[in-house]
PDB file of N, CA and C in Angstrom:
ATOM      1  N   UNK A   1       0.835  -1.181   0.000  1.00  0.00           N
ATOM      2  CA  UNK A   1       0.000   0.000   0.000  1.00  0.00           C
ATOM      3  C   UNK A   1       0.887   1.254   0.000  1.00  0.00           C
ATOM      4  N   UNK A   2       1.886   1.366   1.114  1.00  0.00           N
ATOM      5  CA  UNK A   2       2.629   2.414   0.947  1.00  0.00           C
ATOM      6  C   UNK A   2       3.251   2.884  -0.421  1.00  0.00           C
ATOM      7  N   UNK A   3       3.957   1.641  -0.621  1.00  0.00           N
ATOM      8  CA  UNK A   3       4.734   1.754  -2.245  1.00  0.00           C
ATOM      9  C   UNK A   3       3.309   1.794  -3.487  1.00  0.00           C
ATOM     10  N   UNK A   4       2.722   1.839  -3.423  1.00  0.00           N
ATOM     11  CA  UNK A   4       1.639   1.744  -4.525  1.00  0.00           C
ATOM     12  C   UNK A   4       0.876   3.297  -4.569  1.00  0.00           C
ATOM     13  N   UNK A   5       1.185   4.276  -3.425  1.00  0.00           N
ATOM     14  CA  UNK A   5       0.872   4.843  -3.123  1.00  0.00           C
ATOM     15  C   UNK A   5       1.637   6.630  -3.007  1.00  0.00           C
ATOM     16  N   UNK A   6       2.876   5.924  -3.426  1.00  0.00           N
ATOM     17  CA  UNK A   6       3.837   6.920  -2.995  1.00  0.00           C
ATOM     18  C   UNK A   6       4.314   7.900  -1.950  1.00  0.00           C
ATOM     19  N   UNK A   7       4.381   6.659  -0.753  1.00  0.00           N
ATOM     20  CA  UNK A   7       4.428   6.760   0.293  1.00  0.00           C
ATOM     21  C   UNK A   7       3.081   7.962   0.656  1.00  0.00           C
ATOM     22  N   UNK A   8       2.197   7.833  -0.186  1.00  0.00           N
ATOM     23  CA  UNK A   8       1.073   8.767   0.658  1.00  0.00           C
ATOM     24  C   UNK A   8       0.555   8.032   1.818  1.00  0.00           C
ATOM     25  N   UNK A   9      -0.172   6.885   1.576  1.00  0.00           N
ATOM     26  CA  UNK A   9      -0.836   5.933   2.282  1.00  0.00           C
ATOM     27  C   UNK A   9       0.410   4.816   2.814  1.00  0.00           C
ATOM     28  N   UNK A  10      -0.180   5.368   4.637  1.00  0.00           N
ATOM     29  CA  UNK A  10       0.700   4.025   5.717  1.00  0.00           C
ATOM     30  C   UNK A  10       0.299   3.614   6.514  1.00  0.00           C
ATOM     31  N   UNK A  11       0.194   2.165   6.501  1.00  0.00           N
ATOM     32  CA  UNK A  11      -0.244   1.728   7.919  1.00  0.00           C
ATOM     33  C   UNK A  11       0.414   0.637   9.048  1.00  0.00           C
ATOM     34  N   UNK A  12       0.398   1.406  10.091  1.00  0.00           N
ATOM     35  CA  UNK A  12       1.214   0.368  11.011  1.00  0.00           C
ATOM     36  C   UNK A  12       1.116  -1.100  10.786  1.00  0.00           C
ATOM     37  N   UNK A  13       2.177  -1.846  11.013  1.00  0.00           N
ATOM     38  CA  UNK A  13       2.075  -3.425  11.216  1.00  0.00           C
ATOM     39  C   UNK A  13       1.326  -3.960  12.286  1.00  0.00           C
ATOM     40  N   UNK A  14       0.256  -4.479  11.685  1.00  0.00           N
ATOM     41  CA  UNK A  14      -0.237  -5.294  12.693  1.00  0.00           C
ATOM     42  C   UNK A  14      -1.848  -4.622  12.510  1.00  0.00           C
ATOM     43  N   UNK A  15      -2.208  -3.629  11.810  1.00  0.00           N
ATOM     44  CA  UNK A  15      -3.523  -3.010  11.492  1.00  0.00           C
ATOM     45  C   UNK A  15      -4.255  -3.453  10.741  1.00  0.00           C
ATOM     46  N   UNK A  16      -3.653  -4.030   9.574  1.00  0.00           N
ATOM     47  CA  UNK A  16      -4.253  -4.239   8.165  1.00  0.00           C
ATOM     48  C   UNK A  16      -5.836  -5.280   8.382  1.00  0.00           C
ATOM     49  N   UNK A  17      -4.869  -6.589   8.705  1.00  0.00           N
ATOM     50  CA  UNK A  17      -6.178  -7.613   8.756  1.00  0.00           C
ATOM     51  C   UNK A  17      -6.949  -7.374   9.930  1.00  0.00           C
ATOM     52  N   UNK A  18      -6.996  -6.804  10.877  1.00  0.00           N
ATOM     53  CA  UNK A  18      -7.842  -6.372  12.074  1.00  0.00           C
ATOM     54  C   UNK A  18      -9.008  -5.166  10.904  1.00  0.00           C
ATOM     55  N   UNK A  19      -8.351  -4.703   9.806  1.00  0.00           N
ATOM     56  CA  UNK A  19      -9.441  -3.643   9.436  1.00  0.00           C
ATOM     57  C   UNK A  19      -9.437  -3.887   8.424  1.00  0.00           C
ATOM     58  N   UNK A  20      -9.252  -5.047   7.880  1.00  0.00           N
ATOM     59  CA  UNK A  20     -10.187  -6.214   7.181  1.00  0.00           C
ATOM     60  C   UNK A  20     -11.280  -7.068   7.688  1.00  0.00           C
ATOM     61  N   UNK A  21     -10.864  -7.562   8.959  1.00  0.00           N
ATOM     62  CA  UNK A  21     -11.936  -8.173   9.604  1.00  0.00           C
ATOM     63  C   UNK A  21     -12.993  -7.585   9.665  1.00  0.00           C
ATOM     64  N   UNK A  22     -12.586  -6.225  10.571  1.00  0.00           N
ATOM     65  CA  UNK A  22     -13.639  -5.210  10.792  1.00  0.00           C
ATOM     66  C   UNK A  22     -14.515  -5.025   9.202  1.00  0.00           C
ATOM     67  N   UNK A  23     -14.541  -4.685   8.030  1.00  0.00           N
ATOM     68  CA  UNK A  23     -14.799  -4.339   7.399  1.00  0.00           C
ATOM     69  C   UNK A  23     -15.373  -6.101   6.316  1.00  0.00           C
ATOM     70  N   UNK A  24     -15.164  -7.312   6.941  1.00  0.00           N
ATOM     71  CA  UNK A  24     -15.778  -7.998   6.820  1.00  0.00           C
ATOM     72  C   UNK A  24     -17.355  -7.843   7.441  1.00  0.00           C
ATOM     73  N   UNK A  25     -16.949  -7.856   9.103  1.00  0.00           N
ATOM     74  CA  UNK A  25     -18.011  -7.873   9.826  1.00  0.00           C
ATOM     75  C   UNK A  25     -19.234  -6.982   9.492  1.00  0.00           C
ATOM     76  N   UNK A  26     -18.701  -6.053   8.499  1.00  0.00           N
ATOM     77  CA  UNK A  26     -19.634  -4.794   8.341  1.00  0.00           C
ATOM     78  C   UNK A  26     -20.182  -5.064   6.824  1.00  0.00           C
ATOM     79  N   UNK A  27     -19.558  -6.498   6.407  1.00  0.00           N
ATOM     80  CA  UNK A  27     -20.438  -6.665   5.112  1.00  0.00           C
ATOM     81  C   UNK A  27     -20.075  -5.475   4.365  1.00  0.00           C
ATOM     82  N   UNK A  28     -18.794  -4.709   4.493  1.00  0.00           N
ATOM     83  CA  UNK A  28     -18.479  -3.792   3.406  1.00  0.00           C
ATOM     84  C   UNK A  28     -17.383  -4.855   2.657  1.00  0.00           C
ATOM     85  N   UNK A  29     -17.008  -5.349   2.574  1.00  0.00           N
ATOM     86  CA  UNK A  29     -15.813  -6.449   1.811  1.00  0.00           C
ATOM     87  C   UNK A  29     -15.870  -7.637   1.714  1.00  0.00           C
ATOM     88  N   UNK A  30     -16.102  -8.653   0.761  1.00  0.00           N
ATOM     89  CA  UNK A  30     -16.204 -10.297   1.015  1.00  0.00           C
ATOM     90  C   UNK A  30     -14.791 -10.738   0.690  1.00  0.00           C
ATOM     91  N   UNK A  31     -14.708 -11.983   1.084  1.00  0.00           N
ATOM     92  CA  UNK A  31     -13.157 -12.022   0.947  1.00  0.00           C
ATOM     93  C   UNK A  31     -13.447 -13.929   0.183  1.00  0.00           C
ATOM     94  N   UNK A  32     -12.365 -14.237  -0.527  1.00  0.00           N
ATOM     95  CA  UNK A  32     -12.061 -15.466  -1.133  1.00  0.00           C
ATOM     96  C   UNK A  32     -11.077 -15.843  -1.092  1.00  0.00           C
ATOM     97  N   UNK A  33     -10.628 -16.957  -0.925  1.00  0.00           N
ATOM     98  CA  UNK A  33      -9.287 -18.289  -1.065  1.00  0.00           C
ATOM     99  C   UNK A  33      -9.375 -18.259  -2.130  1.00  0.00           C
ATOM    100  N   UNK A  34      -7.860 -18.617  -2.576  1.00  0.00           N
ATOM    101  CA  UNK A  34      -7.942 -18.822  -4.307  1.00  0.00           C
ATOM    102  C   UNK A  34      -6.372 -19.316  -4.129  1.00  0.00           C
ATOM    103  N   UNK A  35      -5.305 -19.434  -5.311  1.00  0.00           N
ATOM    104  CA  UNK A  35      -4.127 -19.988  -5.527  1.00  0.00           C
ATOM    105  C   UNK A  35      -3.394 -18.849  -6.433  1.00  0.00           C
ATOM    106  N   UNK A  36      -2.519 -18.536  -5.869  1.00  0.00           N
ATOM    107  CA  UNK A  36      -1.722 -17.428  -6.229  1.00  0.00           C
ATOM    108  C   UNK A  36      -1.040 -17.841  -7.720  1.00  0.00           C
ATOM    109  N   UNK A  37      -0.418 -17.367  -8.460  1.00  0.00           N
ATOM    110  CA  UNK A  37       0.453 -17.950  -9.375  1.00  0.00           C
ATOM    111  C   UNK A  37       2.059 -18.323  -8.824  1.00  0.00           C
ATOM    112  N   UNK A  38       1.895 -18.352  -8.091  1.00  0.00           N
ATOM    113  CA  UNK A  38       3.603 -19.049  -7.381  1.00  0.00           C
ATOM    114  C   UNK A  38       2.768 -20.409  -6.857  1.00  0.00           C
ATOM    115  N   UNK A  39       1.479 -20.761  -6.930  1.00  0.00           N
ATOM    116  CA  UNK A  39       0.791 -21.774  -5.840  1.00  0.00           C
ATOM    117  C   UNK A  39       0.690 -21.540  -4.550  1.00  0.00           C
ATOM    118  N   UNK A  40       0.290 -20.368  -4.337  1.00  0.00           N
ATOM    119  CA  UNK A  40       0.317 -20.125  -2.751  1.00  0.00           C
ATOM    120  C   UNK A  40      -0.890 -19.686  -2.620  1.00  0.00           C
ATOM    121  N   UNK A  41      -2.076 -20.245  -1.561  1.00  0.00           N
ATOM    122  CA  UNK A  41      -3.372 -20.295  -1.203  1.00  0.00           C
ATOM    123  C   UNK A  41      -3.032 -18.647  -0.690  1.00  0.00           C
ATOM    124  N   UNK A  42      -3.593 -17.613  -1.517  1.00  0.00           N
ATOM    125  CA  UNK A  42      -3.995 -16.950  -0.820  1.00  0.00           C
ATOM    126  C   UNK A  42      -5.667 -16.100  -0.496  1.00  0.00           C
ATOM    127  N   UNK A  43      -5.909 -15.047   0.325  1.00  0.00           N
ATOM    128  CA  UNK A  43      -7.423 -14.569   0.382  1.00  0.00           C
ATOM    129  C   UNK A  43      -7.407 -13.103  -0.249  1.00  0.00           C
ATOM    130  N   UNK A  44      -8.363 -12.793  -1.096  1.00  0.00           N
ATOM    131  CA  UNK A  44      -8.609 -11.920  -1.867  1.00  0.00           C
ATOM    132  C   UNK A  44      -9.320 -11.072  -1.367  1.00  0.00           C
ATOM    133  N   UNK A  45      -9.663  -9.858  -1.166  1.00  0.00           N
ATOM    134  CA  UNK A  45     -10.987  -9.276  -0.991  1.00  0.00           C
ATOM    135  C   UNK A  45     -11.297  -8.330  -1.885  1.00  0.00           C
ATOM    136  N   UNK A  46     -12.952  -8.244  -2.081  1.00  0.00           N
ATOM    137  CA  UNK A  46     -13.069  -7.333  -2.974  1.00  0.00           C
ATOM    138  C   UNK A  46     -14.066  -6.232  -2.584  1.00  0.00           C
ATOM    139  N   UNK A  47     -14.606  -5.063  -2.653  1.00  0.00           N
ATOM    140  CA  UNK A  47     -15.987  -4.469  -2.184  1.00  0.00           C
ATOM    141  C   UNK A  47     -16.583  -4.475  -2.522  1.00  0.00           C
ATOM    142  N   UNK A  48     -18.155  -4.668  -1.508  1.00  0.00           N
ATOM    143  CA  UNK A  48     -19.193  -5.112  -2.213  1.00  0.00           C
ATOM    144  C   UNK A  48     -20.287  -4.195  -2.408  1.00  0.00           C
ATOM    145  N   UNK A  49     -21.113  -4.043  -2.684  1.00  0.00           N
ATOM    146  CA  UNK A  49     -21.685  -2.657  -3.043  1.00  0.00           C
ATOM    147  C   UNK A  49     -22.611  -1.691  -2.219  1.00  0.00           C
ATOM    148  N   UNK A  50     -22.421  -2.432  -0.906  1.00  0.00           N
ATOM    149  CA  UNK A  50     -22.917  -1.684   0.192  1.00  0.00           C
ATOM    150  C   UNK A  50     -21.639  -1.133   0.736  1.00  0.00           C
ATOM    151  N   UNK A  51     -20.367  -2.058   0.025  1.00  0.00           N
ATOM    152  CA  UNK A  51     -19.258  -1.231   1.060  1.00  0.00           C
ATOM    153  C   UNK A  51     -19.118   0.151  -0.114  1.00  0.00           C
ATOM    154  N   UNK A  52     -19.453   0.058  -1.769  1.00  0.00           N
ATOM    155  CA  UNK A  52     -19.072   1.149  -2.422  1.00  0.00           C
ATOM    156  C   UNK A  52     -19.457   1.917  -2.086  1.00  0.00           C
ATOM    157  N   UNK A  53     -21.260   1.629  -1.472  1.00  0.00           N
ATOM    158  CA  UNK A  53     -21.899   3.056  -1.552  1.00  0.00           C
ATOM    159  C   UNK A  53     -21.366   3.743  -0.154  1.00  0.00           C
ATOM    160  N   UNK A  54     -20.768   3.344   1.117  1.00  0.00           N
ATOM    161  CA  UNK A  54     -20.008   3.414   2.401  1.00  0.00           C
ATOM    162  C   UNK A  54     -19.060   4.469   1.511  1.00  0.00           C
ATOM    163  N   UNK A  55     -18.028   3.639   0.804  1.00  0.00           N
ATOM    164  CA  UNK A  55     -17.154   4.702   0.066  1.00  0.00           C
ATOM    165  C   UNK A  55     -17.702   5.762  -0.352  1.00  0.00           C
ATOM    166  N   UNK A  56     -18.336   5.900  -1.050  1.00  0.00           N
ATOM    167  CA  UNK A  56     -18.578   6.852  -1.973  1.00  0.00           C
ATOM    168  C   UNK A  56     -18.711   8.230  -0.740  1.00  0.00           C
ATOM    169  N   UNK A  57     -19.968   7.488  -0.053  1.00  0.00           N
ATOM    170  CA  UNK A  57     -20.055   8.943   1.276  1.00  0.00           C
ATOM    171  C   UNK A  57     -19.166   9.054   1.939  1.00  0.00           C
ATOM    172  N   UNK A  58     -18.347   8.475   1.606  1.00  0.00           N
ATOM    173  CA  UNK A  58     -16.882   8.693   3.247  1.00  0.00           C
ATOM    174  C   UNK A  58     -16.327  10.200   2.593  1.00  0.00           C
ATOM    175  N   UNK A  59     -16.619   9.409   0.842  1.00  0.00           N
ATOM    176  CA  UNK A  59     -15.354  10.324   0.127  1.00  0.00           C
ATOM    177  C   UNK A  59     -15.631  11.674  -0.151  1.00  0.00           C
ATOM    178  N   UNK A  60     -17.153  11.650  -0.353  1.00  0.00           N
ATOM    179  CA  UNK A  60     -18.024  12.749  -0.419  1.00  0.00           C
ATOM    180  C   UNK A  60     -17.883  13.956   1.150  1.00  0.00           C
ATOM    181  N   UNK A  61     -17.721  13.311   2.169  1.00  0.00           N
ATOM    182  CA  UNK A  61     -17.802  13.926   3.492  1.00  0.00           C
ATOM    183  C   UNK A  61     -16.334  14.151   3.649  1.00  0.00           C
ATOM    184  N   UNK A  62     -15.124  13.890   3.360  1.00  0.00           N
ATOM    185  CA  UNK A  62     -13.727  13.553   3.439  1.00  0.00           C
ATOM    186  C   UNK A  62     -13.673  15.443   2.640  1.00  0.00           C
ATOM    187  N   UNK A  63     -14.436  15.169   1.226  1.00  0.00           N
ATOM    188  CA  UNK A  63     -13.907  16.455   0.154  1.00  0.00           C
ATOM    189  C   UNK A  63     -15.007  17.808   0.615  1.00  0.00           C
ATOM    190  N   UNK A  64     -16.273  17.501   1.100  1.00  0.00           N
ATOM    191  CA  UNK A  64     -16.618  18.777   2.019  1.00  0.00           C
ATOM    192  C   UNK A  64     -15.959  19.063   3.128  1.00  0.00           C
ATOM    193  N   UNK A  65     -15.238  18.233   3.929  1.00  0.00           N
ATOM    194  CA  UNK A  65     -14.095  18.899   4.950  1.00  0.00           C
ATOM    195  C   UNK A  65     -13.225  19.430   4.268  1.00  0.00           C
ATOM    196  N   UNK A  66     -12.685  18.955   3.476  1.00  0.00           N
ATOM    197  CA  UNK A  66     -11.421  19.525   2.875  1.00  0.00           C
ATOM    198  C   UNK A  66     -11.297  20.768   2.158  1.00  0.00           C
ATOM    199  N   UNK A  67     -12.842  20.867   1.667  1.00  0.00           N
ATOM    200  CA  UNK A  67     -12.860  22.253   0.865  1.00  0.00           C
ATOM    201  C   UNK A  67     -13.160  23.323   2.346  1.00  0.00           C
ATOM    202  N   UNK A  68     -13.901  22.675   3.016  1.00  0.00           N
ATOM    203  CA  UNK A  68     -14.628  23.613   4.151  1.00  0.00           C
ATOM    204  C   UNK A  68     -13.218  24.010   4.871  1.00  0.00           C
ATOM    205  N   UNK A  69     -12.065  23.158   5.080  1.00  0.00           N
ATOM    206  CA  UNK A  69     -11.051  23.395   5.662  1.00  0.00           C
ATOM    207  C   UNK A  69     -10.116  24.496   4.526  1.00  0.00           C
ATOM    208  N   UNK A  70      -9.785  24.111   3.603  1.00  0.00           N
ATOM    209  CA  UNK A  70      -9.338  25.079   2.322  1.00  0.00           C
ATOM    210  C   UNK A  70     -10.021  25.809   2.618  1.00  0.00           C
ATOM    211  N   UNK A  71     -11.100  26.649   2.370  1.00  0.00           N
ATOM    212  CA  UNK A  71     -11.194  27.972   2.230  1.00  0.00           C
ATOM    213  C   UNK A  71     -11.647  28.564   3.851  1.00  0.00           C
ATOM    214  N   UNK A  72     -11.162  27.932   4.941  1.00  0.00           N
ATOM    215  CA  UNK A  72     -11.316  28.760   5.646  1.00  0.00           C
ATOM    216  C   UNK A  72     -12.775  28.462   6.544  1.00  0.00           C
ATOM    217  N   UNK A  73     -13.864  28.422   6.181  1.00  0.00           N
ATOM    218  CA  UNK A  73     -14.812  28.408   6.710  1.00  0.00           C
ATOM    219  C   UNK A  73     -15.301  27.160   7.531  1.00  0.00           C
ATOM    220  N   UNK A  74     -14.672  26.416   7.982  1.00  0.00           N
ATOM    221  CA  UNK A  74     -14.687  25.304   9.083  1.00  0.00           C
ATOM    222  C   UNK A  74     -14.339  25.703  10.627  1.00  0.00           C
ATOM    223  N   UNK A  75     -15.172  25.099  11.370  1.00  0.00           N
ATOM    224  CA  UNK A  75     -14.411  24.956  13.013  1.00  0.00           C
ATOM    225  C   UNK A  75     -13.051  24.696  12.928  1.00  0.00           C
ATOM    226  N   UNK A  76     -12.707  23.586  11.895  1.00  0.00           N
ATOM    227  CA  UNK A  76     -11.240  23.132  12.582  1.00  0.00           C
ATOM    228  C   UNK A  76     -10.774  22.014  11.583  1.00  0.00           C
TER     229      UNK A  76
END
């Protein structure tokens, strides 16, 4: 994630699959076993469209802070 990201996006060791789980439990992500191309069983996840529409408003509420913070007119 970091490297894919350019070092924008980081997350501590030891976070990731705890907020995968979490985000199982919430039926925003299903996840699958499958076989890697080296042969290595691994789990996939993908989002599912209650988790898109989750996204979509995070991202929507994320870019009214951000503008509200840009120009000034926010608490904080």
């Amino acid at each position: 994630m970091k490297r894919t990201s350019n070092d924008l996006l980081q997350m501590e060791e030891g976070s990731l699959y705890p907020a995968l789980q979490r985000l199982l439990k919430e039926e925003l992500v299903k996840a699958e076993w499958s076989i890697s191309s080296t042969s290595r069983r691994v789990r996939t996840y993908q989002l599912t469209a209650k988790g898109a529409k989750h996204l979509e408003h995070e991202v929507l509420r994320f870019e009214k802070d951000a503008r509200r913070n840009y120009t000034g007119t926010g608490a904080g």
